[in-house]
C-alpha atoms as a PDB file:
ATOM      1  CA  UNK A   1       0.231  -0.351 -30.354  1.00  0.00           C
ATOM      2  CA  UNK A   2      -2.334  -1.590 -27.403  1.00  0.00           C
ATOM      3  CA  UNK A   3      -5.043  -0.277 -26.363  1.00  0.00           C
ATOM      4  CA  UNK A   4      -4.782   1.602 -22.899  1.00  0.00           C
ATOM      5  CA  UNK A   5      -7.917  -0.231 -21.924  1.00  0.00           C
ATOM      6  CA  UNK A   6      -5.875  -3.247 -22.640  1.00  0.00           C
ATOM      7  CA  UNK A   7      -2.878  -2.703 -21.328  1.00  0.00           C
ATOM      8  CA  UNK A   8      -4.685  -1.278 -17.963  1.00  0.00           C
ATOM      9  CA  UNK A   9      -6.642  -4.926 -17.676  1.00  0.00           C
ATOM     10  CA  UNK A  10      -3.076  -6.634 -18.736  1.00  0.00           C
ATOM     11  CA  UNK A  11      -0.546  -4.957 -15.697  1.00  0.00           C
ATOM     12  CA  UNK A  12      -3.209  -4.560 -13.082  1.00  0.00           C
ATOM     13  CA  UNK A  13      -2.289  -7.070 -11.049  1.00  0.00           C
ATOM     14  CA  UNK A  14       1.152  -5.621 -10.474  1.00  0.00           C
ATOM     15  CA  UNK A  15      -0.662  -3.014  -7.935  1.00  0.00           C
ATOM     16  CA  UNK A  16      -2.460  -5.903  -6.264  1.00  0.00           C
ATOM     17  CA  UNK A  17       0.952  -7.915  -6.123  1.00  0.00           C
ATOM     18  CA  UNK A  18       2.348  -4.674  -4.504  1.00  0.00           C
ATOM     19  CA  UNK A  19      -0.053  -4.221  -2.231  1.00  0.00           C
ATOM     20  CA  UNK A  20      -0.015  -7.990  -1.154  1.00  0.00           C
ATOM     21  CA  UNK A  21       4.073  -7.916  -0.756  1.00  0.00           C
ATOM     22  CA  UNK A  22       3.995  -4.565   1.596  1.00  0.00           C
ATOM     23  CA  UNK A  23       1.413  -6.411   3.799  1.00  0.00           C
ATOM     24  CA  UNK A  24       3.945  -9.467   3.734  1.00  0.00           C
ATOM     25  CA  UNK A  25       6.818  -6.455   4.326  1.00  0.00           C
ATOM     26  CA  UNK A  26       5.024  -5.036   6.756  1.00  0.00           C
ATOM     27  CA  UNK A  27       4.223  -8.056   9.318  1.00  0.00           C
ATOM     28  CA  UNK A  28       7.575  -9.866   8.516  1.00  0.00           C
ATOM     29  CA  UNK A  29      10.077  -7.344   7.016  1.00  0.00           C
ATOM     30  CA  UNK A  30       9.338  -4.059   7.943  1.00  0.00           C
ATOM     31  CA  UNK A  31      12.958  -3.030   8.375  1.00  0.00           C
ATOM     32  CA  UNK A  32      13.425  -3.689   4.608  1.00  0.00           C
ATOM     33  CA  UNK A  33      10.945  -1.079   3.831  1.00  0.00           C
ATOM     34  CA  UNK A  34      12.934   1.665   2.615  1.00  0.00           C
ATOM     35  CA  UNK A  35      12.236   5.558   1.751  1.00  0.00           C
ATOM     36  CA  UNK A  36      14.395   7.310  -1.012  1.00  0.00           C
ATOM     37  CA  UNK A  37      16.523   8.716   1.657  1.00  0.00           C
ATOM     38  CA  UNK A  38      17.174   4.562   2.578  1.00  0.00           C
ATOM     39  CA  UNK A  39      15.751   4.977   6.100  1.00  0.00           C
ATOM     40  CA  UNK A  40      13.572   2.326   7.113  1.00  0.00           C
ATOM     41  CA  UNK A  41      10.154   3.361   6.924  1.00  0.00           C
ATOM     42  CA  UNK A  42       7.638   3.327   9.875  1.00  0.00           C
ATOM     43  CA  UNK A  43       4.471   2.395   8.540  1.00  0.00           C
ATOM     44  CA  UNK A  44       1.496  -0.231   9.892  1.00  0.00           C
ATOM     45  CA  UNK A  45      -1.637  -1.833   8.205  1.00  0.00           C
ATOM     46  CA  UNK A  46      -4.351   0.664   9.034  1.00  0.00           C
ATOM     47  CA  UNK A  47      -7.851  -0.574   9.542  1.00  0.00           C
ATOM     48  CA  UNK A  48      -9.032  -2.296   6.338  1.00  0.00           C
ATOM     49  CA  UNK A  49      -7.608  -4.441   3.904  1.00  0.00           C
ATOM     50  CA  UNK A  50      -9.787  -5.768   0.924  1.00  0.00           C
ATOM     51  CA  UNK A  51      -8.868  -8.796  -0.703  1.00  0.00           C
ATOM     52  CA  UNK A  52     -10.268 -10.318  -3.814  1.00  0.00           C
ATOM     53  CA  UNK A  53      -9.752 -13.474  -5.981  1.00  0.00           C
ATOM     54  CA  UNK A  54     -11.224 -13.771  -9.593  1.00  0.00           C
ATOM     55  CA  UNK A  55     -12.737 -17.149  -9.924  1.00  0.00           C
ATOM     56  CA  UNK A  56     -14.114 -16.929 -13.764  1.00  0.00           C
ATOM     57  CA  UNK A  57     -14.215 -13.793 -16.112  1.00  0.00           C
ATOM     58  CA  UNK A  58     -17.114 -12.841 -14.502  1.00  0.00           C
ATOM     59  CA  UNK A  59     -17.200 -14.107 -11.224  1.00  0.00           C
ATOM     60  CA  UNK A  60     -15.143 -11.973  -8.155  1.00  0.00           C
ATOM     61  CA  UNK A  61     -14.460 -13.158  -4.723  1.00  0.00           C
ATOM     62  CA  UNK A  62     -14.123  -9.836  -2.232  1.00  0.00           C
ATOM     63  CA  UNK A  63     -13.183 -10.330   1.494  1.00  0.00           C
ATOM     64  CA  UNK A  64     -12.862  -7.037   3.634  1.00  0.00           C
ATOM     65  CA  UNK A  65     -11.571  -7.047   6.742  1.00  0.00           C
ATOM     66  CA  UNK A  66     -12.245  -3.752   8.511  1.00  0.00           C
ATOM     67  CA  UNK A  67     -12.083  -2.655  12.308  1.00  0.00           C
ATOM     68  CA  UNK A  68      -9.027  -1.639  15.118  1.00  0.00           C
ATOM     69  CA  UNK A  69      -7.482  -4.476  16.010  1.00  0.00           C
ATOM     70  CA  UNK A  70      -8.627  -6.785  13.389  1.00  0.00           C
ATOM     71  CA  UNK A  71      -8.183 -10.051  13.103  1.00  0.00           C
ATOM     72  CA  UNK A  72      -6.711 -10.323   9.468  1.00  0.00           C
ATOM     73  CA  UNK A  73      -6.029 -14.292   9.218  1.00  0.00           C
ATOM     74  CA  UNK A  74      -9.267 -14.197   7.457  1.00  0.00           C
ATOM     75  CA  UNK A  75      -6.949 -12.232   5.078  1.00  0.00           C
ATOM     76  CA  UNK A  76      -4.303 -15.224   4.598  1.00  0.00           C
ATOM     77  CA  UNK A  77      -6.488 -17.546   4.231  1.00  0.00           C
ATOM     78  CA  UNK A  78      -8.012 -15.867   1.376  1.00  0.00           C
ATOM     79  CA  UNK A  79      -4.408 -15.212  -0.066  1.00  0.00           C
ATOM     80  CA  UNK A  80      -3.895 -18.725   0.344  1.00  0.00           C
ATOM     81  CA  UNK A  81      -6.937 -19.651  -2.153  1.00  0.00           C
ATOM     82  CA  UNK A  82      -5.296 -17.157  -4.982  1.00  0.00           C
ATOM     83  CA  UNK A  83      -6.535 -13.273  -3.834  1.00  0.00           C
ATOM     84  CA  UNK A  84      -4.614 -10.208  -3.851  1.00  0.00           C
ATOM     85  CA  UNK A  85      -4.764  -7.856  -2.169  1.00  0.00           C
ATOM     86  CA  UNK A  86      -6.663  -4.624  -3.825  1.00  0.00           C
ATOM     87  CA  UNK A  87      -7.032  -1.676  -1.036  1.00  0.00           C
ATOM     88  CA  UNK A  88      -5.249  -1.377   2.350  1.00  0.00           C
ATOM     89  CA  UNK A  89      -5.413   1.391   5.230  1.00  0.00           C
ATOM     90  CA  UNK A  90      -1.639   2.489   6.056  1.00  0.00           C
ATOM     91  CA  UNK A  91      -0.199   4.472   9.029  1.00  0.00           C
ATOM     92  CA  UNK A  92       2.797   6.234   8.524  1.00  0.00           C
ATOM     93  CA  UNK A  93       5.012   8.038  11.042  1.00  0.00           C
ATOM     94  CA  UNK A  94       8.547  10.262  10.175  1.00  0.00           C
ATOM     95  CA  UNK A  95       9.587  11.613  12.943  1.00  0.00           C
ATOM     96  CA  UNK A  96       6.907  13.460  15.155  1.00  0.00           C
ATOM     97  CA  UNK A  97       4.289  13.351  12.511  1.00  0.00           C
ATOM     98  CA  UNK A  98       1.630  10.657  11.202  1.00  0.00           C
ATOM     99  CA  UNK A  99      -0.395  10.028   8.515  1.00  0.00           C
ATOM    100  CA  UNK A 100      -3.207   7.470   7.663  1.00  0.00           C
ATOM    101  CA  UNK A 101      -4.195   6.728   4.199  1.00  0.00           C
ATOM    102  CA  UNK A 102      -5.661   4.169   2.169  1.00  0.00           C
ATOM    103  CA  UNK A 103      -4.023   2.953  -1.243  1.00  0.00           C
ATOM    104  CA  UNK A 104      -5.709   0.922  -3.652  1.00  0.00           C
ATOM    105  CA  UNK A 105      -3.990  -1.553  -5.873  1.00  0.00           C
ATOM    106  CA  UNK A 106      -5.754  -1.015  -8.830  1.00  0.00           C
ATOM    107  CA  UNK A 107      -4.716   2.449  -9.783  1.00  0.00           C
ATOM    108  CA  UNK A 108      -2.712   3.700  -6.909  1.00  0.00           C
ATOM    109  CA  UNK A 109      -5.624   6.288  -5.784  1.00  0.00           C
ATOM    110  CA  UNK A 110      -4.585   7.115  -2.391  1.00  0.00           C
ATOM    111  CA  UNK A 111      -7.857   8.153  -0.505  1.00  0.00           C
ATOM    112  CA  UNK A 112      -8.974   9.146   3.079  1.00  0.00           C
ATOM    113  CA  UNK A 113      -5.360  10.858   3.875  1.00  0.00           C
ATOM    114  CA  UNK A 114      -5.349  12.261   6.795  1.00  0.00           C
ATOM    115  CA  UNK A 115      -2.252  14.539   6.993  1.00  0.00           C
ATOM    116  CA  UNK A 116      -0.517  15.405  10.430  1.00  0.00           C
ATOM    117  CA  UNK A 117      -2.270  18.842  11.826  1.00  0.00           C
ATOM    118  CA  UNK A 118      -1.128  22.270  10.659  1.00  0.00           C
ATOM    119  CA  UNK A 119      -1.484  25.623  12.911  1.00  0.00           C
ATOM    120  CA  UNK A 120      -5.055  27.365  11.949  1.00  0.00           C
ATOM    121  CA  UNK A 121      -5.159  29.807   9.754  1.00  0.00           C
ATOM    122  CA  UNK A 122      -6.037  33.041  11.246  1.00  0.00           C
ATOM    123  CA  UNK A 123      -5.864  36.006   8.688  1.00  0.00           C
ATOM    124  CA  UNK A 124      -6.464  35.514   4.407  1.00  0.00           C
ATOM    125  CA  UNK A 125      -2.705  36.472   4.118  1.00  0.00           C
ATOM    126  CA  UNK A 126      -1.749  32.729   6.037  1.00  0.00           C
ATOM    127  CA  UNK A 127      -4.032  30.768   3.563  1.00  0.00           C
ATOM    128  CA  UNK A 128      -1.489  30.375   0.564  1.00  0.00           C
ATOM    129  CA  UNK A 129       1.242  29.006   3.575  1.00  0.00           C
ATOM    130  CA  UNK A 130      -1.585  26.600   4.643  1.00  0.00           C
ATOM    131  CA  UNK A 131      -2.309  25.409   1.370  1.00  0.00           C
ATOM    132  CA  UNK A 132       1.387  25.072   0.609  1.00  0.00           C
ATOM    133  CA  UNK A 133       1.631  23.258   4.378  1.00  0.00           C
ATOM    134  CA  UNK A 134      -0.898  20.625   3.142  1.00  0.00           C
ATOM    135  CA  UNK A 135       0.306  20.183  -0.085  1.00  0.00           C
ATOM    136  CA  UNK A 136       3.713  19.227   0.939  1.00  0.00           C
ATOM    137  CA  UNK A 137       2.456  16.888   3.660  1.00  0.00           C
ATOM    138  CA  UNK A 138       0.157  15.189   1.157  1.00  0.00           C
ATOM    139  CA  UNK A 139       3.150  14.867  -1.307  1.00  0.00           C
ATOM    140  CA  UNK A 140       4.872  12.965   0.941  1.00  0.00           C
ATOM    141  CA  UNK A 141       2.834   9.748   1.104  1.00  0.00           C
ATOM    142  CA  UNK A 142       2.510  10.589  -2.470  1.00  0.00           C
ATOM    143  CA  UNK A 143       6.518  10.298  -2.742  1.00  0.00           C
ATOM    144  CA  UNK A 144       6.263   7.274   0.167  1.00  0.00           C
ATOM    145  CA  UNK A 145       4.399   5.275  -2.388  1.00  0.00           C
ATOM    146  CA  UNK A 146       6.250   5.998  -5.198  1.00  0.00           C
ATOM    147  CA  UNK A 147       9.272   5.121  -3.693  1.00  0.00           C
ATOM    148  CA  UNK A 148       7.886   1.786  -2.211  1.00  0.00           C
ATOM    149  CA  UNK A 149       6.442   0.664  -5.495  1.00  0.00           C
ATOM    150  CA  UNK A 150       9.825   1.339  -7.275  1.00  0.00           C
ATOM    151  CA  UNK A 151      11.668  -0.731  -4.649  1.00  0.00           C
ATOM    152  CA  UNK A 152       9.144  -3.313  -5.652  1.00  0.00           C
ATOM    153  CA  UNK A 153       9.561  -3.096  -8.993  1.00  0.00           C
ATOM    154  CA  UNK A 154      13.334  -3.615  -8.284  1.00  0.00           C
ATOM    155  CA  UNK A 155      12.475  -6.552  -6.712  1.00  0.00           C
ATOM    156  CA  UNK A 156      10.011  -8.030  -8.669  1.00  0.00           C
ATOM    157  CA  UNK A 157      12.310  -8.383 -11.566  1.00  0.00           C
ATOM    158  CA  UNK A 158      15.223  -9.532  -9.796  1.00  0.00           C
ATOM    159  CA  UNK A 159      16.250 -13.153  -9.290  1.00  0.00           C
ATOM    160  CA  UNK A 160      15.719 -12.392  -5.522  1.00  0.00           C
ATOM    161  CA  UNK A 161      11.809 -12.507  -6.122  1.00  0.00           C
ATOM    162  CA  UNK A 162      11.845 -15.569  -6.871  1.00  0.00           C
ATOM    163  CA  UNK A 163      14.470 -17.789  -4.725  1.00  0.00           C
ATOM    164  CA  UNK A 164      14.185 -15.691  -1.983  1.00  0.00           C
ATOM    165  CA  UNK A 165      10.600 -13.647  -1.575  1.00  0.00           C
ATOM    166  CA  UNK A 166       8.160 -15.994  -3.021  1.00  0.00           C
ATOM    167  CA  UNK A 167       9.393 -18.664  -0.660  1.00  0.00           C
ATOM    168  CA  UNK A 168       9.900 -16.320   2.411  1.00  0.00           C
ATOM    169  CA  UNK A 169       5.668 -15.104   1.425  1.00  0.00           C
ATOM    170  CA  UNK A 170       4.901 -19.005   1.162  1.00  0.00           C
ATOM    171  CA  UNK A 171       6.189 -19.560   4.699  1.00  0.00           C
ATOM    172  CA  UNK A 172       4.292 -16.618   5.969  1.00  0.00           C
ATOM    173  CA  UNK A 173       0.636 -18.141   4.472  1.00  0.00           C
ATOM    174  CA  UNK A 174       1.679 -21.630   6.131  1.00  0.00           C
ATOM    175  CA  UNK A 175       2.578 -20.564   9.635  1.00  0.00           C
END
């Protein structure tokens, strides 16, 4: 049997190869981008993405890209030269309500969510409802994600990956 520590440092990538093919999804495909209800999902790259390439054993190659409105070429080319990417800031809408988060590849942590607003709580016998309020609106990216990352899964081990995705991302780094 392997060592955790080992299998963690073996399958990591898959999170980075996730995070790079939502990205893709997101600019090129966003319609394909389904929740476990098999409604398209409304979602946008937030303000950061962080990129890295690992040039020796030692030796890691980090490009952020932060700001409104970025510029994220900087991001392709980077791709283009063998990184992944390893954190990105998401917006997500459903209906009236929006969330921002940001997921990282590495161990799908999702940090800085910032759940739609909830009435204020205005007597001790409301705080268990607002607690329960948050919790489910938190779940749901939580759910979002897992959903997304088993469609990728799907994907990743079908034939389509490779005739059909792989070629489709190519096109997107050369245009």
């Amino acid at each position: 049997m392997l060592d955790i520590a080992v299998l963690y440092n073996k399958y990591k990538f898959l999170g980075q190869e996730f995070l790079t093919w939502l990205w893709y999804s997101l600019e090129n495909e966003p319609k394909s981008l389904l929740d476990a209800e098999g409604v398209p999902v409304l979602m946008a790259v937030g303000n950061r993405i962080v990129l890295e390439v690992i040039r020796e054993e030692s030796t890691v190659e980090s490009v952020t890209i932060k700001g409104d409105n970025a510029d994220l070429s900087e991001g392709i080319v980077a791709i283009r030269k063998g990184a992944l990417v390893t954190e990105i800031s998401l917006e997500y809408k459903k209906g009236d309500l929006g969330w921002t988060f940001t997921l990282k590849g590495e161990n799908f942590n999702i940090t800085a969510l910032k759940t739609p607003e909830t009435p204020p709580v205005e007597s001790k016998d409301e705080t268990e409802g607002a607690v329960i309020d948050k919790l489910f609106l938190a779940s749901e990216v939580v759910n979002l994600v897992g959903t997304l990352f088993r469609n990728f899964v799907r994907l990743r081990i079908s034939e389509t990956w490779s005739k059909k995705t792989v070629p489709a991302m190519k096109r997107w780094l050369t245009a």
